[in-house]
N, C-alpha and C. Protein backbone atom coordinates (compact mmCIF):
# COMPACT_ATOMS: atom_id res chain seq x y z
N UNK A 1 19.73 56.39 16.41
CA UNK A 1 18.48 55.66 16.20
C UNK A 1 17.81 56.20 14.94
N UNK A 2 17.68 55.23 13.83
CA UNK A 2 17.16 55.77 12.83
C UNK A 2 15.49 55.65 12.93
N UNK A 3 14.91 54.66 13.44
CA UNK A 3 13.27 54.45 13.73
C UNK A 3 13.26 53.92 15.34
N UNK A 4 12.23 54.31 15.43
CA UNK A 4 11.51 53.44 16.85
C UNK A 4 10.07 53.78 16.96
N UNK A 5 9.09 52.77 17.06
CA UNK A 5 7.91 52.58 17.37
C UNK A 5 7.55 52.04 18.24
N UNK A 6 6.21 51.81 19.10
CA UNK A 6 5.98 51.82 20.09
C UNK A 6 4.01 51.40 19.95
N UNK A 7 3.85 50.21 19.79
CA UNK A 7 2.95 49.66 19.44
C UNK A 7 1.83 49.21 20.81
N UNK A 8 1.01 49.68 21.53
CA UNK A 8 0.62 49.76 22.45
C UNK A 8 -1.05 49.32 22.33
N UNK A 9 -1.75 48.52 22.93
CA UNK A 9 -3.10 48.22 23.12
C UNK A 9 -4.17 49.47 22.87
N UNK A 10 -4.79 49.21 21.85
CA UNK A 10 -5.82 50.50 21.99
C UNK A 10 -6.86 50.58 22.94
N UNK A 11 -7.00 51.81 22.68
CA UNK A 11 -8.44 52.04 23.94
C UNK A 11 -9.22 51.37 24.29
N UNK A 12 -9.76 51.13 23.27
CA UNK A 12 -10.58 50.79 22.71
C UNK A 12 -11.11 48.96 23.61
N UNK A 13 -9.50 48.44 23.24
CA UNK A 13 -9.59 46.91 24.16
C UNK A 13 -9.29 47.21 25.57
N UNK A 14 -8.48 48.57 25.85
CA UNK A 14 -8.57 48.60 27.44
C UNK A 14 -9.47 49.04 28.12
N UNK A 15 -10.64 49.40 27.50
CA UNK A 15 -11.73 49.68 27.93
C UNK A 15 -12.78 48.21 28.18
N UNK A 16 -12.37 47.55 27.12
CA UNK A 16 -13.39 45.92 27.22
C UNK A 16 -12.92 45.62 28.10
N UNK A 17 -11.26 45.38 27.89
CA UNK A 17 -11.10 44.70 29.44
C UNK A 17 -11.59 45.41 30.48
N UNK A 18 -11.44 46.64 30.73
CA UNK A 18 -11.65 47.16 32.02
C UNK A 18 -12.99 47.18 32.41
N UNK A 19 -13.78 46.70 31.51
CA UNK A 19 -15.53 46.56 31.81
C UNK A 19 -15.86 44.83 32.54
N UNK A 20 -14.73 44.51 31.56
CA UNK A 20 -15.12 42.90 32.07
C UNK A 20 -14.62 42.58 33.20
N UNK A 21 -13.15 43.52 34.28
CA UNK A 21 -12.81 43.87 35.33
C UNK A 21 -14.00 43.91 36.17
N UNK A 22 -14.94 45.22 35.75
CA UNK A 22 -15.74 45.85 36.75
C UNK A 22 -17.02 45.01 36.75
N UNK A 23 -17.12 44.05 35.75
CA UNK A 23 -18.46 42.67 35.83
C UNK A 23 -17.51 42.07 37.11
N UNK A 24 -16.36 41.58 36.87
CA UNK A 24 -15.95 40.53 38.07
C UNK A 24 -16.35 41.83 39.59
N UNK A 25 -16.05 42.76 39.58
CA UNK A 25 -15.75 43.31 41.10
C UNK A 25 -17.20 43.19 40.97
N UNK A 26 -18.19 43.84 40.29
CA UNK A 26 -20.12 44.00 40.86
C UNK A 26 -20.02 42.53 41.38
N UNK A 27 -20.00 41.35 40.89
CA UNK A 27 -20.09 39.56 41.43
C UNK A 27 -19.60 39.84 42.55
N UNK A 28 -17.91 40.38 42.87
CA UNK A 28 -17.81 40.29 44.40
C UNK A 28 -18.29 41.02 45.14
N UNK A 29 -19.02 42.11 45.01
CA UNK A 29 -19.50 43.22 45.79
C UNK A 29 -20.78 42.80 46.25
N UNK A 30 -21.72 42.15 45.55
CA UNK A 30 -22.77 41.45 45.60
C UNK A 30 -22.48 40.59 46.53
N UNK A 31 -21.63 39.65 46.37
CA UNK A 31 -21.31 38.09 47.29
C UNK A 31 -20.52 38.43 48.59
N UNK A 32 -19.58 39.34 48.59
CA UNK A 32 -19.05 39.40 49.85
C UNK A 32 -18.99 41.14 50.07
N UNK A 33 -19.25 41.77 49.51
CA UNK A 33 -19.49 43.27 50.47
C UNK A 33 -18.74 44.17 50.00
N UNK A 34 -18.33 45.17 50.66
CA UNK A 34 -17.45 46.32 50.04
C UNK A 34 -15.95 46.44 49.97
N UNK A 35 -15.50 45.94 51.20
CA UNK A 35 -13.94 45.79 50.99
C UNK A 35 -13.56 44.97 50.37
N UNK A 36 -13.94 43.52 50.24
CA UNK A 36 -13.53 42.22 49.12
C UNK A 36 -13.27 43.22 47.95
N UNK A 37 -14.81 43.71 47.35
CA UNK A 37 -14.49 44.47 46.35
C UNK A 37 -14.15 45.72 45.92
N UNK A 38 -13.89 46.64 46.83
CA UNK A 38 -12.79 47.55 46.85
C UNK A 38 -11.38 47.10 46.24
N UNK A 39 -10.80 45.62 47.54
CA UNK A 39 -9.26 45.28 46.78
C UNK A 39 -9.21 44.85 45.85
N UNK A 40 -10.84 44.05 45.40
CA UNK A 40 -10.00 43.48 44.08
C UNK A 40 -10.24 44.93 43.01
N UNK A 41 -11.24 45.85 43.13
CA UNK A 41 -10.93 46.53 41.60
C UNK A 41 -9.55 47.18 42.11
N UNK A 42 -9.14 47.45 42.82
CA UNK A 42 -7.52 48.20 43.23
C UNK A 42 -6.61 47.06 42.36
N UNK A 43 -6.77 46.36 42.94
CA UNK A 43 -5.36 45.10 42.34
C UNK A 43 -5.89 44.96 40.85
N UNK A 44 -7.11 45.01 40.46
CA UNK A 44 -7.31 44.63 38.70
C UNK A 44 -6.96 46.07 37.69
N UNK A 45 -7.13 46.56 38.53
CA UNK A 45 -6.69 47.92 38.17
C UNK A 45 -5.24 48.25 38.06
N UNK A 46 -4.35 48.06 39.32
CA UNK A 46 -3.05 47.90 38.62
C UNK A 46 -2.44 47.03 37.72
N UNK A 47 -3.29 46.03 37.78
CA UNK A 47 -2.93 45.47 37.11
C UNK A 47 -3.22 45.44 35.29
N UNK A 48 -3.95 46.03 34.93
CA UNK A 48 -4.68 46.20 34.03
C UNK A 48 -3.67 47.30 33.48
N UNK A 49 -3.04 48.30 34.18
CA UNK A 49 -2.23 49.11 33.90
C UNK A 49 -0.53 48.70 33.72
N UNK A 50 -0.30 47.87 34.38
CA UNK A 50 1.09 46.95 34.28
C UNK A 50 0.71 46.53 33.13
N UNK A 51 -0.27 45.56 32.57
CA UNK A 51 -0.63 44.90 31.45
C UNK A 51 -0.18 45.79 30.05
N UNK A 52 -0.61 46.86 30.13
CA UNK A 52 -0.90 48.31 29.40
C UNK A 52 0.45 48.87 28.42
N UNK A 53 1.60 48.83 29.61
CA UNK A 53 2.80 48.89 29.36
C UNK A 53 3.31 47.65 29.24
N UNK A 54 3.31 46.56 29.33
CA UNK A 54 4.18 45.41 29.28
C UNK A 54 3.76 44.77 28.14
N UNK A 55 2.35 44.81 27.37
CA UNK A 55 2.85 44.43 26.09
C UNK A 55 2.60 45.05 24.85
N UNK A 56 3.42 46.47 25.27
CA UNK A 56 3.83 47.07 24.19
C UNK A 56 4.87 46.12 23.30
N UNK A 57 4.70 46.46 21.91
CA UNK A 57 5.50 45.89 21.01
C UNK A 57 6.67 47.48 20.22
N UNK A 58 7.91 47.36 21.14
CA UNK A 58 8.71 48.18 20.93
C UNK A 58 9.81 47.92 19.47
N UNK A 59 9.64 48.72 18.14
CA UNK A 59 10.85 48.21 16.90
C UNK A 59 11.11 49.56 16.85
N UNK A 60 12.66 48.98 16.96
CA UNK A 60 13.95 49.61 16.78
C UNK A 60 14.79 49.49 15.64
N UNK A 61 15.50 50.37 15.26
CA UNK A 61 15.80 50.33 13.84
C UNK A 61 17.23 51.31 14.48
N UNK A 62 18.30 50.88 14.33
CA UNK A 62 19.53 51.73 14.00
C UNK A 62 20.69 51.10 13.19
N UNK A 63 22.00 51.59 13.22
CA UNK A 63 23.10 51.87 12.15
C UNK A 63 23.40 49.95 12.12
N UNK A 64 23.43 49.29 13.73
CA UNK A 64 23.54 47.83 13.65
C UNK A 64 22.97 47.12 13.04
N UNK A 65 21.16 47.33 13.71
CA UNK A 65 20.16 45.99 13.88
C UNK A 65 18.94 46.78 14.09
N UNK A 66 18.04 45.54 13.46
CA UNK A 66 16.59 45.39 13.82
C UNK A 66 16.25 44.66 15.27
N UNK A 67 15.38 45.43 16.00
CA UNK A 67 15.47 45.11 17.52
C UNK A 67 13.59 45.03 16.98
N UNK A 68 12.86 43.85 17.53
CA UNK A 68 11.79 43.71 17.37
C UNK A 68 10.96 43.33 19.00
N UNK A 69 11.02 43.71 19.79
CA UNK A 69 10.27 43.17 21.40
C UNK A 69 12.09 42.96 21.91
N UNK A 70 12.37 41.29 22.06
CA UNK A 70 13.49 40.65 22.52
C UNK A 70 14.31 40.56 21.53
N UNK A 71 13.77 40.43 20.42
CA UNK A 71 14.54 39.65 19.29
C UNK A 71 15.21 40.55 18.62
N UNK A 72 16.78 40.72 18.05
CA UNK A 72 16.70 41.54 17.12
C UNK A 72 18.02 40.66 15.94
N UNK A 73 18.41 41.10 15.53
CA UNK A 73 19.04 41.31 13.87
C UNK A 73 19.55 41.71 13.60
N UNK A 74 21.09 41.66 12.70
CA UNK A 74 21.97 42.35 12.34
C UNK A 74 21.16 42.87 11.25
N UNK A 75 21.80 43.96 10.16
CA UNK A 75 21.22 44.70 9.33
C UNK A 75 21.71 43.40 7.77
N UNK A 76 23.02 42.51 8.14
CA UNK A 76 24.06 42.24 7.57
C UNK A 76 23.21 40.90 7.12
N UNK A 77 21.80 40.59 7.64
CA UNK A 77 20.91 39.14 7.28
C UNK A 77 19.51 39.77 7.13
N UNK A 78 19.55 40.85 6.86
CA UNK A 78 18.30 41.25 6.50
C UNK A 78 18.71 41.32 4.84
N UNK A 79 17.36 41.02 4.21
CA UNK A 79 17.24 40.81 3.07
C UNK A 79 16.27 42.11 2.43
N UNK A 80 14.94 41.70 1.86
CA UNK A 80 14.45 42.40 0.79
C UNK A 80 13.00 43.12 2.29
N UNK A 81 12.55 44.30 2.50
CA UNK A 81 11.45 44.40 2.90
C UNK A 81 10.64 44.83 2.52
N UNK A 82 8.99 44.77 2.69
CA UNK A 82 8.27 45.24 1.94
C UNK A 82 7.12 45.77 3.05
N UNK A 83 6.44 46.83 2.58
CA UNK A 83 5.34 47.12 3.52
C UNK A 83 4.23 46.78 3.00
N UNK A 84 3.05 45.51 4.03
CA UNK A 84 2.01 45.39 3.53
C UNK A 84 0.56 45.77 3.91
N UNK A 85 0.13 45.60 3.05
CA UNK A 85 -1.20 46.68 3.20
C UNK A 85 -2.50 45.68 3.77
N UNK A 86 -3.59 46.13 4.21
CA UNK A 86 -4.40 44.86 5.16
C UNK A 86 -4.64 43.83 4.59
N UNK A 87 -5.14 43.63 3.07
CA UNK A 87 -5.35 42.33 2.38
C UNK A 87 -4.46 41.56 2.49
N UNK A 88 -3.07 41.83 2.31
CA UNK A 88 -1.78 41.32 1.96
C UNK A 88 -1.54 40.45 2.92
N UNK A 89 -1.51 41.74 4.41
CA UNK A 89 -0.86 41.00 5.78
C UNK A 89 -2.21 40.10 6.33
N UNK A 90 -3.80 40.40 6.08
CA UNK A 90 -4.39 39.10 6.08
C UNK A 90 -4.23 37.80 5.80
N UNK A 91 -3.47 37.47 4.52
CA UNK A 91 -3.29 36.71 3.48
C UNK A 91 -1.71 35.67 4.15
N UNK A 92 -0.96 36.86 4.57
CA UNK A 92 0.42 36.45 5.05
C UNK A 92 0.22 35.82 6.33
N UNK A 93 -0.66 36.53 7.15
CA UNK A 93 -0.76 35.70 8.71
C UNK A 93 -1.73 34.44 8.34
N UNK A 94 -2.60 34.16 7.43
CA UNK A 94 -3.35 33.21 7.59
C UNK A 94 -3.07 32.26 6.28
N UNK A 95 -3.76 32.39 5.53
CA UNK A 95 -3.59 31.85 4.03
C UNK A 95 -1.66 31.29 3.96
N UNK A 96 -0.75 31.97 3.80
CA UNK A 96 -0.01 32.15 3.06
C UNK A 96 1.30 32.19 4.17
N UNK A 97 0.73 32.24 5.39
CA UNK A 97 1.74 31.66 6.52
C UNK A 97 2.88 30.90 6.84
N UNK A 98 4.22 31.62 6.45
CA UNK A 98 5.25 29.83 7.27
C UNK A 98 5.29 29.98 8.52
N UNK A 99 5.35 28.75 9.04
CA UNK A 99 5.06 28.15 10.12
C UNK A 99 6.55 28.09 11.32
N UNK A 100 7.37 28.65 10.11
CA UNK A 100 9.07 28.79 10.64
C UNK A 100 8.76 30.35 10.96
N UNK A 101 8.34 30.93 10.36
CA UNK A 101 8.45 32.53 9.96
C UNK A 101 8.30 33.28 11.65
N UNK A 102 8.89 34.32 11.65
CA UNK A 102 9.08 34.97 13.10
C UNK A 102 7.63 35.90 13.32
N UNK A 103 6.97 36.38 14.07
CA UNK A 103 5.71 36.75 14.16
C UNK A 103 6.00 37.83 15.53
N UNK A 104 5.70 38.85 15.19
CA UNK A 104 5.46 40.23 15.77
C UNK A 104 4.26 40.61 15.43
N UNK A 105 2.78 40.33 15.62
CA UNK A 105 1.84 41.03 15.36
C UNK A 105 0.84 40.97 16.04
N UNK A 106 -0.13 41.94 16.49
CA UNK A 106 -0.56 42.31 17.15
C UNK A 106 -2.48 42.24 16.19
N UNK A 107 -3.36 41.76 16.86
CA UNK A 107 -4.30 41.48 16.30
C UNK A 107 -5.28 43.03 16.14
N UNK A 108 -4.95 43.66 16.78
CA UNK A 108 -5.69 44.88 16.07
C UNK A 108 -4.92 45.86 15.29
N UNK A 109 -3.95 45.52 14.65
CA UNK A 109 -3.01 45.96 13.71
C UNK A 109 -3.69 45.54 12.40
N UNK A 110 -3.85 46.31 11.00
CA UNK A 110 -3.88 45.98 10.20
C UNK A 110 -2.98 46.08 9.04
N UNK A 111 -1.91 46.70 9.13
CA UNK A 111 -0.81 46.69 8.74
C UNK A 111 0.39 46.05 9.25
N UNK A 112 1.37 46.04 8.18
CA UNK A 112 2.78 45.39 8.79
C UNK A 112 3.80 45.53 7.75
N UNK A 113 5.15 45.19 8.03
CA UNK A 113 6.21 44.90 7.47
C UNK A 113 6.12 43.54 7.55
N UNK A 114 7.11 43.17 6.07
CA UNK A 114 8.05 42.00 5.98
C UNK A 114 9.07 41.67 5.86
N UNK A 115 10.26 41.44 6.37
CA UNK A 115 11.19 41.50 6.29
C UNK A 115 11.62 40.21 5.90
N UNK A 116 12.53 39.78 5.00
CA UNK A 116 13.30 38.76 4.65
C UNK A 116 14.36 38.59 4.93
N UNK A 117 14.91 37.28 5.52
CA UNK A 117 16.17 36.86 5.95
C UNK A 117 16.59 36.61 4.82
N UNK A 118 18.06 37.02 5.07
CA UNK A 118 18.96 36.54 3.98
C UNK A 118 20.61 36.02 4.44
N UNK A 119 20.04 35.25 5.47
CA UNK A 119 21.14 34.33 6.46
C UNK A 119 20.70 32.45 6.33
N UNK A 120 21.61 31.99 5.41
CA UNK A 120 21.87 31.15 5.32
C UNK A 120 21.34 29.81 6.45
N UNK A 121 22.10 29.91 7.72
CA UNK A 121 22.20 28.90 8.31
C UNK A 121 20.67 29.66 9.67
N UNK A 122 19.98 30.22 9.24
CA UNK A 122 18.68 30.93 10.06
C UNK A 122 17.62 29.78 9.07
N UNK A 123 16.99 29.26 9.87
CA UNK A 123 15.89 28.56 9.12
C UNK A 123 14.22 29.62 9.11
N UNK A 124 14.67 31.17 9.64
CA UNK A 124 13.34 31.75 9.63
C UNK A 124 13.36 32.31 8.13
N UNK A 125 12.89 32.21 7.35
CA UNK A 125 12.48 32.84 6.30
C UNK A 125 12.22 34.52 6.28
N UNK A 126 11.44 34.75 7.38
CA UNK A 126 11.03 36.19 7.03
C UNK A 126 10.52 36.83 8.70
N UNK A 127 10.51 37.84 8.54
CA UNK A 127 10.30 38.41 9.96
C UNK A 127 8.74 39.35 9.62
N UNK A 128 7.61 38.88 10.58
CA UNK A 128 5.98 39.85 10.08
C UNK A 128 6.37 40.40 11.31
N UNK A 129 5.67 41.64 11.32
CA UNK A 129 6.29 42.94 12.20
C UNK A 129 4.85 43.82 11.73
N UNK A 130 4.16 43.63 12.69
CA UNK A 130 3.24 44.69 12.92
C UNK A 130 3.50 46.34 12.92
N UNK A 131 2.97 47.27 12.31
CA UNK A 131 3.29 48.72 11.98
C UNK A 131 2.44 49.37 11.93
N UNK A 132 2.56 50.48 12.74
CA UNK A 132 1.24 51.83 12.29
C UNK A 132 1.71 52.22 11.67
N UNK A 133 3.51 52.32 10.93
CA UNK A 133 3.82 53.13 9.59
C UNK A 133 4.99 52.19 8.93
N UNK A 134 4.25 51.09 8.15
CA UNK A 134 5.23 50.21 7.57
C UNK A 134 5.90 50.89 6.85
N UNK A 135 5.72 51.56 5.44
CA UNK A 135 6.59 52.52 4.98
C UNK A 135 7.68 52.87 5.20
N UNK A 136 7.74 53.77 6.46
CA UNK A 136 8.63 54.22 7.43
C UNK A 136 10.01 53.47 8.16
N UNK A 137 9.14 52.07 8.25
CA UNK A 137 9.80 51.30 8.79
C UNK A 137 10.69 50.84 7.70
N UNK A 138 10.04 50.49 6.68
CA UNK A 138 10.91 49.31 5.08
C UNK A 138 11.94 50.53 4.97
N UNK A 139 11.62 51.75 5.26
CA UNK A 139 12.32 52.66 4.57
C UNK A 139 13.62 53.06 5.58
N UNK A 140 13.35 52.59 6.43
CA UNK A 140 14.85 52.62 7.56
C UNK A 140 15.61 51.41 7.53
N UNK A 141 14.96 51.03 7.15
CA UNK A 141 16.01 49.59 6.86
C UNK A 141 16.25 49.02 5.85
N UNK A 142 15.87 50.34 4.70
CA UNK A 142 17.02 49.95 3.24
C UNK A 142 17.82 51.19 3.62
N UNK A 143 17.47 52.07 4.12
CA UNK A 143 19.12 53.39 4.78
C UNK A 143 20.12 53.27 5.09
């Protein structure tokens, strides 16, 4: 394994959610009493934690392929990559967007990779790939 990252929800939003959790349980605690809302913060709570881990955004990088979540890539149709910096990948997800293009990104990311296809009969143009160390990443997959 030459890279692997591990792109995970910040605190920061698991804390909003988990506030806007504990607005729904005060409504049921109020309306129906203590055990209603006992189970539900139990069940929003695991669940909130299943959530936590399940949409991590896992990229993999070894001697084969680019492994991005499900999706991955021989090394043999990857083309040119570049690491972009927040203006750039602003510009790329919105402005400057194809609409074919493969999308790995994560909205409190402000960085990313780009990766370019260079497979013929693939109608995706380019692969955006969210990164806490694009660098790192462009740089394992010109190795």
């Amino acid at each position: 394994m030459r890279y692997r990252e591990v792109i995970r929800p910040p605190l920061w939003l698991i804390a909003f959610v988990y506030f806007l959790f504990l607005s729904l349980v005060l409504s049921i605690w109020a309306a129906l009493g203590n055990t209603p809302a006992l189970l539900i913060f139990i069940v929003l709570t695991c669940w909130l934690v299943i959530l936590y881990f399940r949409t991590a955004l896992i990229i993999e990088v070894d001697e084969k392929e680019l492994r991005v979540g499900r999706a991955k890539i021989q090394h043999r149709y990857i083309g040119e990559a570049l690491a972009l910096t927040p203006s750039e990948l602003k510009l790329t997800r919105t402005r400057d967007a194809d609409p074919s293009a493969f999308l790995a990104i994560r909205f409190w990311s402000s960085t990313a990779a780009k990766v370019e296809l260079a497979d013929d009969r693939d109608s995706t143009p380019y692969w955006l790939i969210t990164s806490n160390n694009p660098n790192k990443l462009v740089e394992a997959l010109k190795n």
